[in-house]
N, C-alpha and C. Protein backbone atom coordinates (compact mmCIF):
# COMPACT_ATOMS: atom_id res chain seq x y z
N UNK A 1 10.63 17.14 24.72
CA UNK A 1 10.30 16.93 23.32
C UNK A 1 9.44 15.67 23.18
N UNK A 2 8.32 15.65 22.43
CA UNK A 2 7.68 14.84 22.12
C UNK A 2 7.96 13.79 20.76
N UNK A 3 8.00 12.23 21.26
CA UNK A 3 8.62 11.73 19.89
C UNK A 3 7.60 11.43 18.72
N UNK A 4 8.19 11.63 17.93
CA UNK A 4 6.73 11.46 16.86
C UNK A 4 6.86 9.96 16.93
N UNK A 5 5.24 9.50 16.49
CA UNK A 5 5.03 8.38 16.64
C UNK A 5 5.45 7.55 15.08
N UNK A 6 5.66 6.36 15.69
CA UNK A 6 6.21 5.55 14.33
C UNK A 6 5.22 5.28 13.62
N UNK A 7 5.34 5.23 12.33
CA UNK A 7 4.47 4.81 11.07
C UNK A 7 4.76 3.74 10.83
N UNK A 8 3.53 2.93 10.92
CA UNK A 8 3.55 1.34 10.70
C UNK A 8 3.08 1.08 8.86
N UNK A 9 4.26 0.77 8.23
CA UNK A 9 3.57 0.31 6.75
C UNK A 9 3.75 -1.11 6.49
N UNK A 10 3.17 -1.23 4.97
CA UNK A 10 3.23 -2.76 5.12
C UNK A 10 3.38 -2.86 3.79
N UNK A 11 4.28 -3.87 2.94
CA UNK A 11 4.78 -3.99 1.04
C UNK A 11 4.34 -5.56 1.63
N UNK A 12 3.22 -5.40 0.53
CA UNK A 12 3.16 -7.07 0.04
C UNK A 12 3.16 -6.67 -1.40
N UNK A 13 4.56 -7.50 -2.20
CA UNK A 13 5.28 -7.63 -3.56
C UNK A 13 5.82 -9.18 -3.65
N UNK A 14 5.47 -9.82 -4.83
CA UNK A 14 6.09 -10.73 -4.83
C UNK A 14 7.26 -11.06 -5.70
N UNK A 15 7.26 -9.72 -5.90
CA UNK A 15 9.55 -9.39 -6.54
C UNK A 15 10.29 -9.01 -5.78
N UNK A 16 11.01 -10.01 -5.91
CA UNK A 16 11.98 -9.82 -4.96
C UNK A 16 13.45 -8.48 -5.02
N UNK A 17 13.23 -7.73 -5.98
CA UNK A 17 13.58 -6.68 -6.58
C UNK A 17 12.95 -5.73 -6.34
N UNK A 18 11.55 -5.65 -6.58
CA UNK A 18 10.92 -4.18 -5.96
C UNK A 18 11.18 -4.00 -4.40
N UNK A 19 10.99 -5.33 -3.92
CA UNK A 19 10.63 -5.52 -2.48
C UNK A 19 12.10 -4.72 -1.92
N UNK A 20 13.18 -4.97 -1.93
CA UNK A 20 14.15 -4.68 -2.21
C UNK A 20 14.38 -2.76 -1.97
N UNK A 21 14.33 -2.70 -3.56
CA UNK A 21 14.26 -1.16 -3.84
C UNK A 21 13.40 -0.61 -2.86
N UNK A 22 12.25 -0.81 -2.68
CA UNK A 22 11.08 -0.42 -1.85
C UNK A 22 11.99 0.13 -0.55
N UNK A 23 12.14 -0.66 0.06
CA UNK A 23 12.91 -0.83 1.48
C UNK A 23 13.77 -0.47 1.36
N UNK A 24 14.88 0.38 0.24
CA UNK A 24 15.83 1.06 0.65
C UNK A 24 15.50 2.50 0.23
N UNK A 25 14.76 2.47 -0.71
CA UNK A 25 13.99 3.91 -0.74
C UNK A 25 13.60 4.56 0.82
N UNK A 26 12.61 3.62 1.51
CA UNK A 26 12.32 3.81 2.41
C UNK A 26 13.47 4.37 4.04
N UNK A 27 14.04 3.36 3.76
CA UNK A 27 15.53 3.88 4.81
C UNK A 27 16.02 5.10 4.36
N UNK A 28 15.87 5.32 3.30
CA UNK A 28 16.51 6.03 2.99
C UNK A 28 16.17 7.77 2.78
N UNK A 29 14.94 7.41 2.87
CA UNK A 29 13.72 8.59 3.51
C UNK A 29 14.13 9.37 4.96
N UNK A 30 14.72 8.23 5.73
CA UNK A 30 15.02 8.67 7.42
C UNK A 30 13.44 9.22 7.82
N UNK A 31 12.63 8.35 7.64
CA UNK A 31 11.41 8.98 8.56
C UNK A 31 11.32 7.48 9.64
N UNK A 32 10.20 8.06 10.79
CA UNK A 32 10.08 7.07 11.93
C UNK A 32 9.01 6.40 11.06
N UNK A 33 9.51 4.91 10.46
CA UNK A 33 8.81 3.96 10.14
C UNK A 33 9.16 2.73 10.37
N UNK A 34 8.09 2.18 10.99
CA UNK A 34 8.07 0.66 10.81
C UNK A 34 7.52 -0.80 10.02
N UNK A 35 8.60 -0.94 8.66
CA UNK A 35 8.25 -1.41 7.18
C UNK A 35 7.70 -3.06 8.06
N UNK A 36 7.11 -3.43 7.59
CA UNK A 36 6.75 -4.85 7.44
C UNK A 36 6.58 -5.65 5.76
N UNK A 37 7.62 -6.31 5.51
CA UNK A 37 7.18 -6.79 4.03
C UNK A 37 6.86 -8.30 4.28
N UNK A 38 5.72 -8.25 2.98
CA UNK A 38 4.93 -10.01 2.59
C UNK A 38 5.37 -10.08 1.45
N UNK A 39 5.97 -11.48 0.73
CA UNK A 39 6.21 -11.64 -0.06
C UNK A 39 4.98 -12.20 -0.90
N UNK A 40 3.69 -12.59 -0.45
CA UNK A 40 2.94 -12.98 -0.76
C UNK A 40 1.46 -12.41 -0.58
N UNK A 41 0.13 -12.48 -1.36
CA UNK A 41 -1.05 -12.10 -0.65
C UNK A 41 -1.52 -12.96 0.14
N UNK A 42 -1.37 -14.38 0.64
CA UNK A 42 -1.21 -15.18 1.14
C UNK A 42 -0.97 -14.75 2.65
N UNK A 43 0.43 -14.44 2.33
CA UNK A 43 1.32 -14.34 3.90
C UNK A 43 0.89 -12.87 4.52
N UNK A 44 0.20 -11.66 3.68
CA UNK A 44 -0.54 -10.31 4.21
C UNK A 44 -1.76 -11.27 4.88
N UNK A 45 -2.31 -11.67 3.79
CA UNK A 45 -3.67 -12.19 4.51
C UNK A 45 -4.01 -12.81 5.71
N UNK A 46 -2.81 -13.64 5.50
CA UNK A 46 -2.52 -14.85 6.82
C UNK A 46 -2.49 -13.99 8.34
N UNK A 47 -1.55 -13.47 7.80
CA UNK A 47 -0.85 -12.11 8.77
C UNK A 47 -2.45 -10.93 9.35
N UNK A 48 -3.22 -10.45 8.50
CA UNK A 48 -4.33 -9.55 9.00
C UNK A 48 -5.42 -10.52 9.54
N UNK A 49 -5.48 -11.60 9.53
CA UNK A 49 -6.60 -12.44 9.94
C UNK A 49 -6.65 -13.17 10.86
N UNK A 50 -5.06 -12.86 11.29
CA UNK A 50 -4.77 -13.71 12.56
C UNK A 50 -5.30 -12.60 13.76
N UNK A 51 -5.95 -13.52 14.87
CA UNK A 51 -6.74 -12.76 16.06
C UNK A 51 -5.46 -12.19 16.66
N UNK A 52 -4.88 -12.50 16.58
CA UNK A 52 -3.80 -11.88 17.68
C UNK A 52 -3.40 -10.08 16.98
N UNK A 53 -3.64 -10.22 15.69
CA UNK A 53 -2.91 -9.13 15.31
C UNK A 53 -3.55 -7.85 15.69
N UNK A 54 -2.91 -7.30 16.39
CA UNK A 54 -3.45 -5.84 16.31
C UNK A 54 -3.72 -4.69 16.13
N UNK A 55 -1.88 -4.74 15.72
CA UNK A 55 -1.69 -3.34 15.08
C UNK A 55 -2.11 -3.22 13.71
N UNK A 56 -3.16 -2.77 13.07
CA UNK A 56 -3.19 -2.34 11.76
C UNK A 56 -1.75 -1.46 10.99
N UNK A 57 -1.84 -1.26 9.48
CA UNK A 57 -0.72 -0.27 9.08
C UNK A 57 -1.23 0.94 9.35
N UNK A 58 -0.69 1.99 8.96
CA UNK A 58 -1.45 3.07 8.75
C UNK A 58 -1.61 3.46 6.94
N UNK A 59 -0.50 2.46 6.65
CA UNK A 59 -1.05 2.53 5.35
C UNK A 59 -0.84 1.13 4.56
N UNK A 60 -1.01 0.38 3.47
CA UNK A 60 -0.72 -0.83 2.89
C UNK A 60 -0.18 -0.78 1.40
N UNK A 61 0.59 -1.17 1.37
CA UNK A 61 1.38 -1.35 -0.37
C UNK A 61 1.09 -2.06 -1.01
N UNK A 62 0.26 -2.33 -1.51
CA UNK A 62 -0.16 -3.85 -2.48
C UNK A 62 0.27 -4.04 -3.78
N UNK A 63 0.97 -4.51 -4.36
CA UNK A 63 1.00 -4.78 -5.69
C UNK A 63 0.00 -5.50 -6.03
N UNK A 64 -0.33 -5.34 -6.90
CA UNK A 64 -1.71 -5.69 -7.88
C UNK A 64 -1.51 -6.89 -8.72
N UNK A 65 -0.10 -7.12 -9.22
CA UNK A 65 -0.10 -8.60 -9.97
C UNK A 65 0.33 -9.61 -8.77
N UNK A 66 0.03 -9.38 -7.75
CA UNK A 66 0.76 -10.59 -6.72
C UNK A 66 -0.26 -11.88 -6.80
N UNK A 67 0.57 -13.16 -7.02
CA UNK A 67 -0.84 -14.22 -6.83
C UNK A 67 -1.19 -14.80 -5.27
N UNK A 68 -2.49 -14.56 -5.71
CA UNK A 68 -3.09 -15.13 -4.23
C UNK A 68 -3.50 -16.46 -3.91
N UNK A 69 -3.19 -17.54 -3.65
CA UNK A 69 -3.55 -18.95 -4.20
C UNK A 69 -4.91 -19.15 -2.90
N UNK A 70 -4.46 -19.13 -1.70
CA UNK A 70 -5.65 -18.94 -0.84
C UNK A 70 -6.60 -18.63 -0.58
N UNK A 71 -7.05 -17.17 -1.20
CA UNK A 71 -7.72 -16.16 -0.90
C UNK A 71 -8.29 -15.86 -2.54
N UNK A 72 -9.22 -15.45 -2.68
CA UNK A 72 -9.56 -15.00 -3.96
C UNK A 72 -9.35 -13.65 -4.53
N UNK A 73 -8.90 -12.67 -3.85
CA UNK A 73 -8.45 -11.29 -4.60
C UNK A 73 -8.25 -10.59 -3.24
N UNK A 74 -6.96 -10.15 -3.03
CA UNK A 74 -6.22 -9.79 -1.83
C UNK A 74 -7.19 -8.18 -1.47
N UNK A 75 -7.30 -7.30 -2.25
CA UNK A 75 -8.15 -6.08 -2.38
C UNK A 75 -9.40 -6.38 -1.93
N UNK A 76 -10.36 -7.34 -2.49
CA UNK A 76 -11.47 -7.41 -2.20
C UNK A 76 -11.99 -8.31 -0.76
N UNK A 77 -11.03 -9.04 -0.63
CA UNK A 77 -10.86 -10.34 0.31
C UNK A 77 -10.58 -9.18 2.25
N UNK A 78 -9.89 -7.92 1.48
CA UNK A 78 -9.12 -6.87 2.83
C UNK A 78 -10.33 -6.16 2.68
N UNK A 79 -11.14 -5.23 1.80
CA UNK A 79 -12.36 -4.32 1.95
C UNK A 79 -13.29 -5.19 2.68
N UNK A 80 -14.02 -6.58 2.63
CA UNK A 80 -15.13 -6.95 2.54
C UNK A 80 -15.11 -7.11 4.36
N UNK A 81 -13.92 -6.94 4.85
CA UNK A 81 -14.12 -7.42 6.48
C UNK A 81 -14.11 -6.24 6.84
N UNK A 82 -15.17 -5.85 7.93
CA UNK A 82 -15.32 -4.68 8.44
C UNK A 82 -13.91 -4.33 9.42
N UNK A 83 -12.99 -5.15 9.70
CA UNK A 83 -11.95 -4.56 10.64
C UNK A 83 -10.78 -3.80 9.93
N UNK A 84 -11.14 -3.98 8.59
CA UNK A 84 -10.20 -3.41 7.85
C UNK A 84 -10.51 -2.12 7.27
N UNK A 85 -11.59 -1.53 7.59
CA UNK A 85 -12.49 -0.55 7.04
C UNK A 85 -11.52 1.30 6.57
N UNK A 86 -11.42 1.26 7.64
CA UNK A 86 -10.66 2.34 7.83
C UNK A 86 -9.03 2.03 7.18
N UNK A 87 -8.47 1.08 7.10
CA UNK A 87 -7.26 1.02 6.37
C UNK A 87 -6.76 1.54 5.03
N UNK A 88 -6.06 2.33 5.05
CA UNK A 88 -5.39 2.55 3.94
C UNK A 88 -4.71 1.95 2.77
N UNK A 89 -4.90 1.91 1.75
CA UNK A 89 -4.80 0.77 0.92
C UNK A 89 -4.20 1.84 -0.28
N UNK A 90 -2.94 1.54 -1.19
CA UNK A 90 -2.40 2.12 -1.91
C UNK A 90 -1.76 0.88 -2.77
N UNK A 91 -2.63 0.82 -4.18
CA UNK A 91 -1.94 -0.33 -5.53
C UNK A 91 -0.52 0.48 -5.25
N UNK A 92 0.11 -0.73 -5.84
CA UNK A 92 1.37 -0.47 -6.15
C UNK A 92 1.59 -1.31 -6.92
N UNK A 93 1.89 -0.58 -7.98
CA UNK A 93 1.87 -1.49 -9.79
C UNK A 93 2.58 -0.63 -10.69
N UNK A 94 3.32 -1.97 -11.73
CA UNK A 94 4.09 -1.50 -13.02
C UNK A 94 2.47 -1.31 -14.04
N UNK A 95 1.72 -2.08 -13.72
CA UNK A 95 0.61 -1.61 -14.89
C UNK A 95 -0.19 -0.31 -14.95
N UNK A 96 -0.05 0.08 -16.16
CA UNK A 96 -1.08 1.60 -16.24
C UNK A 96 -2.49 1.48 -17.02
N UNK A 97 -2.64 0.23 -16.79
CA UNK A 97 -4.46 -0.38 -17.63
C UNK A 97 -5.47 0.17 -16.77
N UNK A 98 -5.95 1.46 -18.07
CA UNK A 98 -6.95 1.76 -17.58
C UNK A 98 -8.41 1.13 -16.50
N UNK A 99 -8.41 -0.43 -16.71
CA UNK A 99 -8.58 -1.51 -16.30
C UNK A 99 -8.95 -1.77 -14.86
N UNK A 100 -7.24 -2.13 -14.96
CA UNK A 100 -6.77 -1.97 -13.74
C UNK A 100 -7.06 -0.98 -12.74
N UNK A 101 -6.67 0.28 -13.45
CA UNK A 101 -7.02 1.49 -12.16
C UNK A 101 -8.51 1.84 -11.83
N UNK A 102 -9.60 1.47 -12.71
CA UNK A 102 -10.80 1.30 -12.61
C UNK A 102 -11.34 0.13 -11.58
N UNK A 103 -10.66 -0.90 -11.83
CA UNK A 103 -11.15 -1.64 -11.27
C UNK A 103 -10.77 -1.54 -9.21
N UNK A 104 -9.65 -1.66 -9.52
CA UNK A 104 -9.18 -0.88 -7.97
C UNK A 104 -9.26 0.22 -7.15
N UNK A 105 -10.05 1.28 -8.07
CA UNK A 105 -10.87 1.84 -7.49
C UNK A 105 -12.17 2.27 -7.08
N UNK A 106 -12.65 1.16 -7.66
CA UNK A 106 -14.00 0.85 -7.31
C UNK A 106 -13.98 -0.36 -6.07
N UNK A 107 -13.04 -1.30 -6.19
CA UNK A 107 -12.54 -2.33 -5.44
C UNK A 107 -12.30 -1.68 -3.55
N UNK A 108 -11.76 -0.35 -3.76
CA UNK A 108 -11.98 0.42 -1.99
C UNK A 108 -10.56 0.71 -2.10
N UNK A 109 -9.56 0.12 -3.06
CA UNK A 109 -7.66 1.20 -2.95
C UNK A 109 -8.68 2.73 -2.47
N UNK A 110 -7.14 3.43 -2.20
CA UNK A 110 -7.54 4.91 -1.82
C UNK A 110 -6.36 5.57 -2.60
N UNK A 111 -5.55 4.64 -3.37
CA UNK A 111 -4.61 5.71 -4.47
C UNK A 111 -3.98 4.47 -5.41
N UNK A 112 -4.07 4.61 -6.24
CA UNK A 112 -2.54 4.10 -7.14
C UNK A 112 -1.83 4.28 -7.42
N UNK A 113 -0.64 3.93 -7.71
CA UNK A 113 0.47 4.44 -7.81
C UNK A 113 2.01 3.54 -8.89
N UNK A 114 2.03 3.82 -9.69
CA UNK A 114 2.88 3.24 -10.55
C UNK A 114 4.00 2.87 -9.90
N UNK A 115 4.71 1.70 -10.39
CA UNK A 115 6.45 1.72 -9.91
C UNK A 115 7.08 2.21 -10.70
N UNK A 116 7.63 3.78 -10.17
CA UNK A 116 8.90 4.53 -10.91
C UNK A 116 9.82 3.30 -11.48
N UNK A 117 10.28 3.92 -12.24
CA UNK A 117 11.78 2.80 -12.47
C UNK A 117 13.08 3.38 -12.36
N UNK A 118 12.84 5.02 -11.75
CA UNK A 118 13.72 5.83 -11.03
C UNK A 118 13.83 5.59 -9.67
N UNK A 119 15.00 5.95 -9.20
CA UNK A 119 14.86 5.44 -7.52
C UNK A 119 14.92 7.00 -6.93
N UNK A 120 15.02 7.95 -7.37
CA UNK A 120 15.14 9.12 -7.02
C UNK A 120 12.99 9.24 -6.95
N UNK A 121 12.72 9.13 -7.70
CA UNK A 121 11.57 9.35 -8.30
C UNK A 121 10.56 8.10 -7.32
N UNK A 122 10.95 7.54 -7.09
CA UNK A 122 10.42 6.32 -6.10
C UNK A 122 10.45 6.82 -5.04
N UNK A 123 11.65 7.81 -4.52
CA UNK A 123 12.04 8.26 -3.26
C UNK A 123 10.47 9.16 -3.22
N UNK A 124 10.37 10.15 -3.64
CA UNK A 124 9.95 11.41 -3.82
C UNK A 124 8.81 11.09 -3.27
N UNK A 125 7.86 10.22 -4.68
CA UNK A 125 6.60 9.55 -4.76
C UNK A 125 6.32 9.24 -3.15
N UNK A 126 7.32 8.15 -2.73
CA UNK A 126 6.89 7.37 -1.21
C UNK A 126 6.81 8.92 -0.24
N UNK A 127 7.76 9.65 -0.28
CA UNK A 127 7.47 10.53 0.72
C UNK A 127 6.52 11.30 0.67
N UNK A 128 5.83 11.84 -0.75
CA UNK A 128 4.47 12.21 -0.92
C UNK A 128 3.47 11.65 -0.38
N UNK A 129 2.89 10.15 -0.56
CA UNK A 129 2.05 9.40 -0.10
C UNK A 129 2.07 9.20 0.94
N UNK A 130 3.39 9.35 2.38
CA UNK A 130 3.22 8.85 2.93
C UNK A 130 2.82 9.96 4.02
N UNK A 131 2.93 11.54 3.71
CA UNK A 131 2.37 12.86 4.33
C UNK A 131 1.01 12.94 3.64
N UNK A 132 0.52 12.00 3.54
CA UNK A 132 -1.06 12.68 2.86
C UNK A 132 -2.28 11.94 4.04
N UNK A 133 -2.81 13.28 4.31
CA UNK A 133 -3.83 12.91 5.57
C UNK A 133 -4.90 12.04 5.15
N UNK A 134 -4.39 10.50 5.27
CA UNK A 134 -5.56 9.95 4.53
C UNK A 134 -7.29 9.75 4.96
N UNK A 135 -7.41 10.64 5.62
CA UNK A 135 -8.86 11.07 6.17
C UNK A 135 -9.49 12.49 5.05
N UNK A 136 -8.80 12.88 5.02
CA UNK A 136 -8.76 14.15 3.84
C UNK A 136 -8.92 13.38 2.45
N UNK A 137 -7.74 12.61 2.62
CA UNK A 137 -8.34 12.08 1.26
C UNK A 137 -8.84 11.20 0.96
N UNK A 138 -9.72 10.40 1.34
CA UNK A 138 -10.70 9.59 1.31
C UNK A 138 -11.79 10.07 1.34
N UNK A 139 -12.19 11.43 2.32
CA UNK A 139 -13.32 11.74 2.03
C UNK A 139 -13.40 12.43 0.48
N UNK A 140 -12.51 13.21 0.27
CA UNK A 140 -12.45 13.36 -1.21
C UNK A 140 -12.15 12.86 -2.38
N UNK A 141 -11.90 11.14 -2.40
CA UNK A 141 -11.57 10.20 -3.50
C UNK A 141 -12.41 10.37 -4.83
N UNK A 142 -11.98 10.81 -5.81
CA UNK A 142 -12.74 10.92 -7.31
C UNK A 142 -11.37 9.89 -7.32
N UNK A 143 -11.87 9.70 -8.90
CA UNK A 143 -10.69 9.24 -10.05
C UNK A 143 -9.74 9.72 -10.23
N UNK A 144 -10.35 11.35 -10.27
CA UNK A 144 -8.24 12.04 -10.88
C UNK A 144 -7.71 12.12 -9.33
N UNK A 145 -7.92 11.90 -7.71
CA UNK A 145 -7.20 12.03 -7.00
C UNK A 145 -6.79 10.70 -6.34
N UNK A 146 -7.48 9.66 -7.43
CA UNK A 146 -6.68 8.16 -6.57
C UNK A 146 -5.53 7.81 -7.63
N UNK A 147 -5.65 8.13 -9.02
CA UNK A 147 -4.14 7.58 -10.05
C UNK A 147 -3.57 9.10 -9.07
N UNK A 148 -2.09 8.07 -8.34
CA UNK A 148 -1.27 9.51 -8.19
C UNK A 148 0.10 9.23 -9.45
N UNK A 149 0.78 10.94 -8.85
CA UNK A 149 1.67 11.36 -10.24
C UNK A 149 2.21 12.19 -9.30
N UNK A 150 3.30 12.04 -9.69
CA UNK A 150 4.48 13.38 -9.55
C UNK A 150 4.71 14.23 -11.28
């Protein structure tokens, strides 16, 4: 038998409550993953820019209100370096400003995604996003397929 390979993700949130929920949603999924959480855009940034690092995620959780004191905009600061090109990038936000989802997707996200305030519904969502061939969908990114929805 062949083992499936582990899925490397990554939650940078700076609530300590989502961060939380996040990660037991996730356990609680029972899929082969390996969570990495930042409490900061700071400590992601710190973390992807260091030479040593190698493993990319296969996908990234960003919350969108996190402050970045270092770096000038954690989204734009991760698109603009070519080693990050191919990375998967998924907002993860309580805000639904039209704004917002405009702006982050023009910014290079490849989905958004609201925080349920269901944990059943949080469950669901993560296991959706996290079976989606993101080569498939990137080449096909409009607007109505980066706001996701259950």
């Amino acid at each position: 038998m062949i083992e499936e390979e582990k899925m490397h993700i990554i939650l940078a949130d700076d609530d300590e409550d989502d961060r939380n929920v996040f990660k037991q949603a996730i356990e609680e999924l029972g899929l082969n993953i390996d969570l990495t959480i930042y409490k900061s855009g700071d400590e992601l940034l710190d973390y992807l820019y260091e030479p040593a690092t190698v493993e990319l995620p296969h996908i990234l959780f960003l919350d969108l209100n996190m402050l970045c004191t270092k770096y000038d905009d954690c989204l734009k600061d991760i698109r603009k370096n070519a080693k990050f090109q191919d990375m998967s990038i998924a907002i993860y936000s309580t805000s639904t400003s039209e704004k917002d989802i405009q702006e982050t997707f023009i910014g290079g996200a490849n989905i958004y995604i609201n925080k349920p305030n269901d944990f059943e519904v949080l469950k669901k969502s993560l296991r959706e996003v996290l079976k989606i061939n993101w080569q498939f969908h990137t080449s096909g990114l409009s607007k109505d397929t980066f706001l996701f929805s259950i």
